[in-house]
Every structure is written in C-alpha cells, then in structure tokens.
Protein backbone atom coordinates (compact mmCIF):
# COMPACT_ATOMS: atom_id res chain seq x y z
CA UNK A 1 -59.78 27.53 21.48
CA UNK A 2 -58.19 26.03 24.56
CA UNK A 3 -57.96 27.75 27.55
CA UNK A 4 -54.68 28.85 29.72
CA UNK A 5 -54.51 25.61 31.68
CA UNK A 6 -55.64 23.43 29.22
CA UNK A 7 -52.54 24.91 27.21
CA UNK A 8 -50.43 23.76 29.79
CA UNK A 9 -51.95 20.57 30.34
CA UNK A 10 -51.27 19.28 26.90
CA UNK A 11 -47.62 21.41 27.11
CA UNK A 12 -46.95 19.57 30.46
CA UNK A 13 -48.07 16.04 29.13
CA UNK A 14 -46.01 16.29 25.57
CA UNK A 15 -42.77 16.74 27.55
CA UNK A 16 -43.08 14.47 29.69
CA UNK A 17 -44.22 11.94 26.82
CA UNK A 18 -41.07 12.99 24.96
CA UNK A 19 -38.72 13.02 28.03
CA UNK A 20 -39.86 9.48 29.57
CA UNK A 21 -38.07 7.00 26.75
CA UNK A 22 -35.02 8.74 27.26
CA UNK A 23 -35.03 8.57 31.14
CA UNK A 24 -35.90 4.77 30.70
CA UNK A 25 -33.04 4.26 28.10
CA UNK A 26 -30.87 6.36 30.63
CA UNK A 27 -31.80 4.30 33.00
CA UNK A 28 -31.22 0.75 31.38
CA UNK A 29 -27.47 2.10 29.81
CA UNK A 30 -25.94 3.45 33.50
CA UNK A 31 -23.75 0.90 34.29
CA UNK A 32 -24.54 -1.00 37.43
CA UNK A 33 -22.75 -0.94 40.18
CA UNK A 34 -21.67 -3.65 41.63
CA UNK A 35 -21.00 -4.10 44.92
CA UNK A 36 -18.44 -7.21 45.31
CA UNK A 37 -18.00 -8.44 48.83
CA UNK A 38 -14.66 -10.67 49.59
CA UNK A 39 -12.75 -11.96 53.22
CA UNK A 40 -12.23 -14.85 54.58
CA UNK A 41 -10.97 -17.01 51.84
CA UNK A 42 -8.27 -17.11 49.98
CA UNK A 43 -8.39 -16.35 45.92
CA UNK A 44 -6.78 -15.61 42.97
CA UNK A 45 -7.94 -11.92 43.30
CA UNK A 46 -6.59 -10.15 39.43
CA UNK A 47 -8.18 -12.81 37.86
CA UNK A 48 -11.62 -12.96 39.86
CA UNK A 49 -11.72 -8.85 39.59
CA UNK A 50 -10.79 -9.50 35.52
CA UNK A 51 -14.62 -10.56 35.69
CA UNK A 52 -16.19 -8.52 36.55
CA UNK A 53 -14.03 -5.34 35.08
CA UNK A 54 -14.87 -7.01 31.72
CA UNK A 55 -18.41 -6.48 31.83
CA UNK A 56 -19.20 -3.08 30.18
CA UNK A 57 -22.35 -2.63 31.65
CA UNK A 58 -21.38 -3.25 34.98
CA UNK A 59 -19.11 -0.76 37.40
CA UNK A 60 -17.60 -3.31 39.88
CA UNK A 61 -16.97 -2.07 43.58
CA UNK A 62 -14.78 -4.24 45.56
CA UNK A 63 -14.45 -4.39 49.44
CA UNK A 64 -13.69 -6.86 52.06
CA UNK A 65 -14.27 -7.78 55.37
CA UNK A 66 -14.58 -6.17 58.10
CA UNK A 67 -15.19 -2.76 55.78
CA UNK A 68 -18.00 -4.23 53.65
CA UNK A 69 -20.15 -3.89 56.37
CA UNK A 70 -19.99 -0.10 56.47
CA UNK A 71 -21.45 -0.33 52.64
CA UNK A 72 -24.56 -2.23 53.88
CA UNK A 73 -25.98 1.05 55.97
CA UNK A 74 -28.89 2.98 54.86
CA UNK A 75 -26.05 6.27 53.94
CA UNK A 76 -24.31 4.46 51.54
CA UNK A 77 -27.47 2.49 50.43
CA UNK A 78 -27.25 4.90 47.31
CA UNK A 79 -23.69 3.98 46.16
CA UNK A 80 -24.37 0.54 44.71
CA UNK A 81 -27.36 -1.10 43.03
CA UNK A 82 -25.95 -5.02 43.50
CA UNK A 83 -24.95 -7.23 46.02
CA UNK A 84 -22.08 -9.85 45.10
CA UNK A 85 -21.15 -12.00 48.02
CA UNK A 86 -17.69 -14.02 47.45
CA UNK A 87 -16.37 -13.87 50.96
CA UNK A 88 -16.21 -16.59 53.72
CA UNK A 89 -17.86 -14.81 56.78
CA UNK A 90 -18.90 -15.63 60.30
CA UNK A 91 -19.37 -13.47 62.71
CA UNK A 92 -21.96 -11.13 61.66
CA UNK A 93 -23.32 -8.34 64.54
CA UNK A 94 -27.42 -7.87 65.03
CA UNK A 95 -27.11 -4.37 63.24
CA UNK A 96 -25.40 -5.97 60.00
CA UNK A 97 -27.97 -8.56 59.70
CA UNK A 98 -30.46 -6.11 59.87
CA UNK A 99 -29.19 -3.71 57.28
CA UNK A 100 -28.14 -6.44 54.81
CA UNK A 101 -32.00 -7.32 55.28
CA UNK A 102 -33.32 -3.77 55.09
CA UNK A 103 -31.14 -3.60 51.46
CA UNK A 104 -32.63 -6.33 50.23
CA UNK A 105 -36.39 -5.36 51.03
CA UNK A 106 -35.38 -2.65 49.33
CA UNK A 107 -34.81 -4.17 46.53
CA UNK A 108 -31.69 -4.62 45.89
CA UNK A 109 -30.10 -6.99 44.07
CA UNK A 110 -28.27 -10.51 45.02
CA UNK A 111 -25.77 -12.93 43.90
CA UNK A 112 -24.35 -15.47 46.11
CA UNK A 113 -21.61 -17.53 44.60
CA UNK A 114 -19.03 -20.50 45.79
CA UNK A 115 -17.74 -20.03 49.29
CA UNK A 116 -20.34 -17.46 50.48
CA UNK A 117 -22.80 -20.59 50.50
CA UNK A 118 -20.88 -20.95 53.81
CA UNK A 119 -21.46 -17.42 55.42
CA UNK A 120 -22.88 -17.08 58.58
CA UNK A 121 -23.17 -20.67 59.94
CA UNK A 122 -25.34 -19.76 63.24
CA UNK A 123 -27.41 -17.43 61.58
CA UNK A 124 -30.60 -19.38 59.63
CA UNK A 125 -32.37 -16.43 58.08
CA UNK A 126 -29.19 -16.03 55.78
CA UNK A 127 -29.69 -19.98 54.44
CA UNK A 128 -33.25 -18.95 53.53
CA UNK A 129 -32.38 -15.58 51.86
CA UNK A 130 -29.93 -16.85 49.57
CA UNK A 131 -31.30 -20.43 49.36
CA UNK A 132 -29.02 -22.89 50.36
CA UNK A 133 -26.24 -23.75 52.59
CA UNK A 134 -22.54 -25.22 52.88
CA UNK A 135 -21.85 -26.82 56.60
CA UNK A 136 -19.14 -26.60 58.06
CA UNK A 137 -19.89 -29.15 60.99
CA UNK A 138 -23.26 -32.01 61.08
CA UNK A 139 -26.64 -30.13 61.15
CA UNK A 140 -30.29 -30.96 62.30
CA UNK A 141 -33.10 -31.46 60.09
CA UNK A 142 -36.10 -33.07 61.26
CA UNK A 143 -34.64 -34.10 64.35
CA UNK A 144 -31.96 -35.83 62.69
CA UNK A 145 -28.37 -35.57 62.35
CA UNK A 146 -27.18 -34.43 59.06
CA UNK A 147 -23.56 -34.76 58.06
CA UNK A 148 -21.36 -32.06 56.96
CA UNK A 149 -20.67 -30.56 53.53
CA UNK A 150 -17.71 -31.80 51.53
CA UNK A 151 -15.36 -30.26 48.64
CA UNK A 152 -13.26 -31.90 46.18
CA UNK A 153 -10.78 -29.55 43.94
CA UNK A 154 -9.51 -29.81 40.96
CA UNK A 155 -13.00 -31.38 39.07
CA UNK A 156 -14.16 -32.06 35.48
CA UNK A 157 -17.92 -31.13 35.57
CA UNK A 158 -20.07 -31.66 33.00
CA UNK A 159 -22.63 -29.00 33.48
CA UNK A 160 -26.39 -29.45 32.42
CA UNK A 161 -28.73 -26.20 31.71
CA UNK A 162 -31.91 -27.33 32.94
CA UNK A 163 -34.08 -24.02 32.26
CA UNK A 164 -32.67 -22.31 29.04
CA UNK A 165 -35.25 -19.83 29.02
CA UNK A 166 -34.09 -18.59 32.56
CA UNK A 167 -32.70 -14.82 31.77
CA UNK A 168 -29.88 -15.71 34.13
CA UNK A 169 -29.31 -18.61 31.39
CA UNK A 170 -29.70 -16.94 29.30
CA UNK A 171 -27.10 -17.85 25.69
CA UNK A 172 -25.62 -20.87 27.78
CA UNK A 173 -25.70 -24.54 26.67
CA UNK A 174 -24.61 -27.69 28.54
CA UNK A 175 -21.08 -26.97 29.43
CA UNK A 176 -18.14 -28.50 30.93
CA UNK A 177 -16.01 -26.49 33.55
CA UNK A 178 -12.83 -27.21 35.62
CA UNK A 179 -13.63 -26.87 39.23
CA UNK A 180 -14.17 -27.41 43.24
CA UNK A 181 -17.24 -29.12 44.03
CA UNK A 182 -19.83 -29.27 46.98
CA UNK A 183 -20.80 -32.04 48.53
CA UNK A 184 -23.88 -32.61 50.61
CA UNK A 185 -24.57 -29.22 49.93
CA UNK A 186 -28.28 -28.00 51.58
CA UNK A 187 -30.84 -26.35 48.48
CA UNK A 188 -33.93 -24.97 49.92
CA UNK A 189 -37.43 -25.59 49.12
CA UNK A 190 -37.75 -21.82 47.79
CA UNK A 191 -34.45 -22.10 45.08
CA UNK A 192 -35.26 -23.32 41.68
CA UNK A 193 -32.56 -25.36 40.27
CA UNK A 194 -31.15 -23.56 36.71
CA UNK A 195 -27.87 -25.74 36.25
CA UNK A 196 -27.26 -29.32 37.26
CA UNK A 197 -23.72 -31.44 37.64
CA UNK A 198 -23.76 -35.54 37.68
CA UNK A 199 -20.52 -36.09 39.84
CA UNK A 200 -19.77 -38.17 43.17
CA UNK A 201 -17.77 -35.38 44.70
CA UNK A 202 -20.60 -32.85 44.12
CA UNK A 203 -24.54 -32.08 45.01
CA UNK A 204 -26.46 -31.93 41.77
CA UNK A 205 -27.55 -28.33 41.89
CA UNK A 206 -25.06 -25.87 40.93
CA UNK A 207 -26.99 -22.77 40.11
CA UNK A 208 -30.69 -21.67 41.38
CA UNK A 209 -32.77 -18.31 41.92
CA UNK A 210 -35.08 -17.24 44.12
CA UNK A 211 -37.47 -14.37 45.83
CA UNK A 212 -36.41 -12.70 49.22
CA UNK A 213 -39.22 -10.36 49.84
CA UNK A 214 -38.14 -6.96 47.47
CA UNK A 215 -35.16 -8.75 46.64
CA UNK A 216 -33.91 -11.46 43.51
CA UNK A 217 -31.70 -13.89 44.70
CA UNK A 218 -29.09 -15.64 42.47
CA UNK A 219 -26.76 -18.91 43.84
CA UNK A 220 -24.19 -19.97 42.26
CA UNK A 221 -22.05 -22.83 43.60
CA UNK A 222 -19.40 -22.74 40.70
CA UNK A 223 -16.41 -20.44 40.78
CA UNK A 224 -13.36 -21.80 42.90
CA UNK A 225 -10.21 -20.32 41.20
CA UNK A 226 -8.67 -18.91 37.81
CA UNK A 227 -9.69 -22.26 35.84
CA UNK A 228 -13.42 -21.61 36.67
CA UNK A 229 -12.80 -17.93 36.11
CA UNK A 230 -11.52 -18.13 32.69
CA UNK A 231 -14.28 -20.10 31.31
CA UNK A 232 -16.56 -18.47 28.99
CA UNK A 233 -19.69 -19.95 30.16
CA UNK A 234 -19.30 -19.06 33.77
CA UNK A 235 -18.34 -15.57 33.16
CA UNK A 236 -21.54 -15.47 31.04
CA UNK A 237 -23.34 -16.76 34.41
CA UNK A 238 -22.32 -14.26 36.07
CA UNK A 239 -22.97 -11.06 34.24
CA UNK A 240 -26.46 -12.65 33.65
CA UNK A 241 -27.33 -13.18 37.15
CA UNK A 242 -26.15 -9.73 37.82
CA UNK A 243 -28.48 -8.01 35.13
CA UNK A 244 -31.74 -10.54 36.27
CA UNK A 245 -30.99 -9.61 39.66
CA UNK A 246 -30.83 -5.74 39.15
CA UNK A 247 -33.96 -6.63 37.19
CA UNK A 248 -32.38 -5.09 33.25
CA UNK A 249 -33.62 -8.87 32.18
C-alpha cells in the first residue's frame, strides 16, 4: 500500500505528465508576435504590412521611429517575442543600444532585412550583431580605405539557395526576384551565407544567419519595394526566418 505522500507523488507527477504536451503544443500554436520596426526610409507600407498580416502564425506589431525605441525597454520586453528591423536609423542614444542588447541576450529573436543593413553607421557592435553592413561613406579595414556601398534598382536576380537544409530555407529553390541590389556590401566573418546572387550591381550574399550571444540573427538583403514583396519565395524567406529565429524551427 502506498503511503500519503507517496500518493501524492505519483498524483503530482501524472498531471504534470498529462499537462506538459499540451503546454508545449500551446506554446508552439500562440502566434508570435512580431515586432516590426520602420523610419527612415521610404516604402510601399500596405503592401510590406500585407506580409506579414498573411502569416497565420505570426501577430505583426508595427512601429516606427522615434517610438520603437520605447518597445525595446525591459517593461514592454513581454509584449513581443521578435525583432524585425526595416527602418533606416542613425542616431541611436547609449540607453537604446543597451536595451536592444539586453533583448537580445535575452533571447529574443532577430531579423534584419534590406535598408536596416545601414542602421547605425557609427555604432560597430550593431555590424557584428546582425552580421554585416551597408556604408554610407568609405570605411577602414585593415588600415585601408574601403569604398562605399552601392545600390542599383529595378534588378533581375537570379537567386541561388546555397544551404537547402537551412530551416530559414527551408521549401525554397533557386529563384529569380525583381529587385534593388547592394553593392560592396560588408558580410562578417560570423554570418553564414544561405542565398547567393551573380550580378555586377550586387555583393554575392543576399541572405545569412548567425549567433549574437542568447540571440538568432537572420539578414536578409532582399526586399526593396512591392515587386520584391509580392514574390512568393521571399515572403516564404521571411516567415521562415521569423519562426528559426523565435526558435519554432
């Protein structure tokens, strides 16, 4: 006969048996929210948004500058689950840096995509989270003088998949999309290349990952305007890097 405690041992251990698949499957069904992060550049907004609002497992939160910065602090840390950066920002105060930092080690989420390469031009760290850079103006590197980035509109790019097992390539093939590309465009040591262009007017990588201490890092250089937008592959892209970010892949 068991006694009293060992009763409620074995109660205590059968719930929680029976109650733990159905917090994970909570868990991996609640939508994630998304928070998207715009200012600074011009773009065709309903159609970006369209996106993102098509992805049913994904609540999308937009804000722009200067508010988004007031969704980066720990009391509103609890509000969002993923960071999507598609603004064009500079100025960037000591305390913002060091909450945007703080989320991350946290472990949330990132995805980095087009024109957010270019963020932050006198702050380094934020070339090394996200794993690569867009100059504005001629850069050092090894004591030499590095020209700036470039962009060209209005492209036919003939997109490679170099890692199809990636999750955040997860269903794509080679593909070919209409849009801007970078050139002389700066990839970090620390990014691993996922898709690759052969064009003049752009840099060969066009999609990597990466580790920032708690944090997964997706970039994504593709994704100027509604033409890039509307394209199946790219939309796929994105919800992917969103879910292998947010770690559901």
């Amino acid at each position: 006969m068991k006694t009293i405690p060992e009763i409620f041992r074995t109660s205590a251990a059968l719930t929680l048996a029976g109650l733990l698949p159905a917090l994970y499957a909570t868990a991996a069904d609640t939508p994630l929210r998304t928070l998207v992060v715009t200012g600074g550049h011009a773009y065709d907004t309903n159609e970006f948004r369209a996106v993102f609002t098509a992805m049913q497992d994904v609540t999308p939160i937009f804000v722009e500058h200067p508010e988004a910065a007031d969704w980066l602090k720990a009391d509103r840390a609890g509000e969002w689950d993923v960071l999507v950066l598609y603004d064009m920002w500079q100025p960037v105060t000591a305390g913002t840096r060091l909450d945007f930092q703080n989320r991350l080690r946290e472990g949330k989420g990132l995805v980095a995509m087009h024109h957010s390469l270019a963020n932050h031009q006198d702050w380094p760290r934020y070339a090394e989270i996200i794993g690569g850079r867009y100059h504005l103006e001629p850069w050092q590197k090894d004591g030499h003088t590095e020209p700036a980035s470039t962009y060209q509109h209005d492209l036919e790019l003939e997109v490679q998949v170099l890692n199809p097992w990636h999750p955040v390539t997860a269903g794509l093939k080679d593909f070919t999309i209409h849009d801007e590309g970078y050139g002389k465009l700066e990839l970090k040591p620390t990014a691993k290349p996922l898709l690759a262009v052969r064009h003049p007017e752009s840099s060969p990588v066009v999609a990597w990952t990466k580790a920032w201490e708690g944090a997964r890092v997706a970039g994504i250089q593709l994704g100027h305007d509604r033409a890039a937008y509307a394209n199946p592959a790219f939309q796929q892209l994105t919800h992917n890097a969103i879910r292998w970010v947010a770690r559901r892949n």
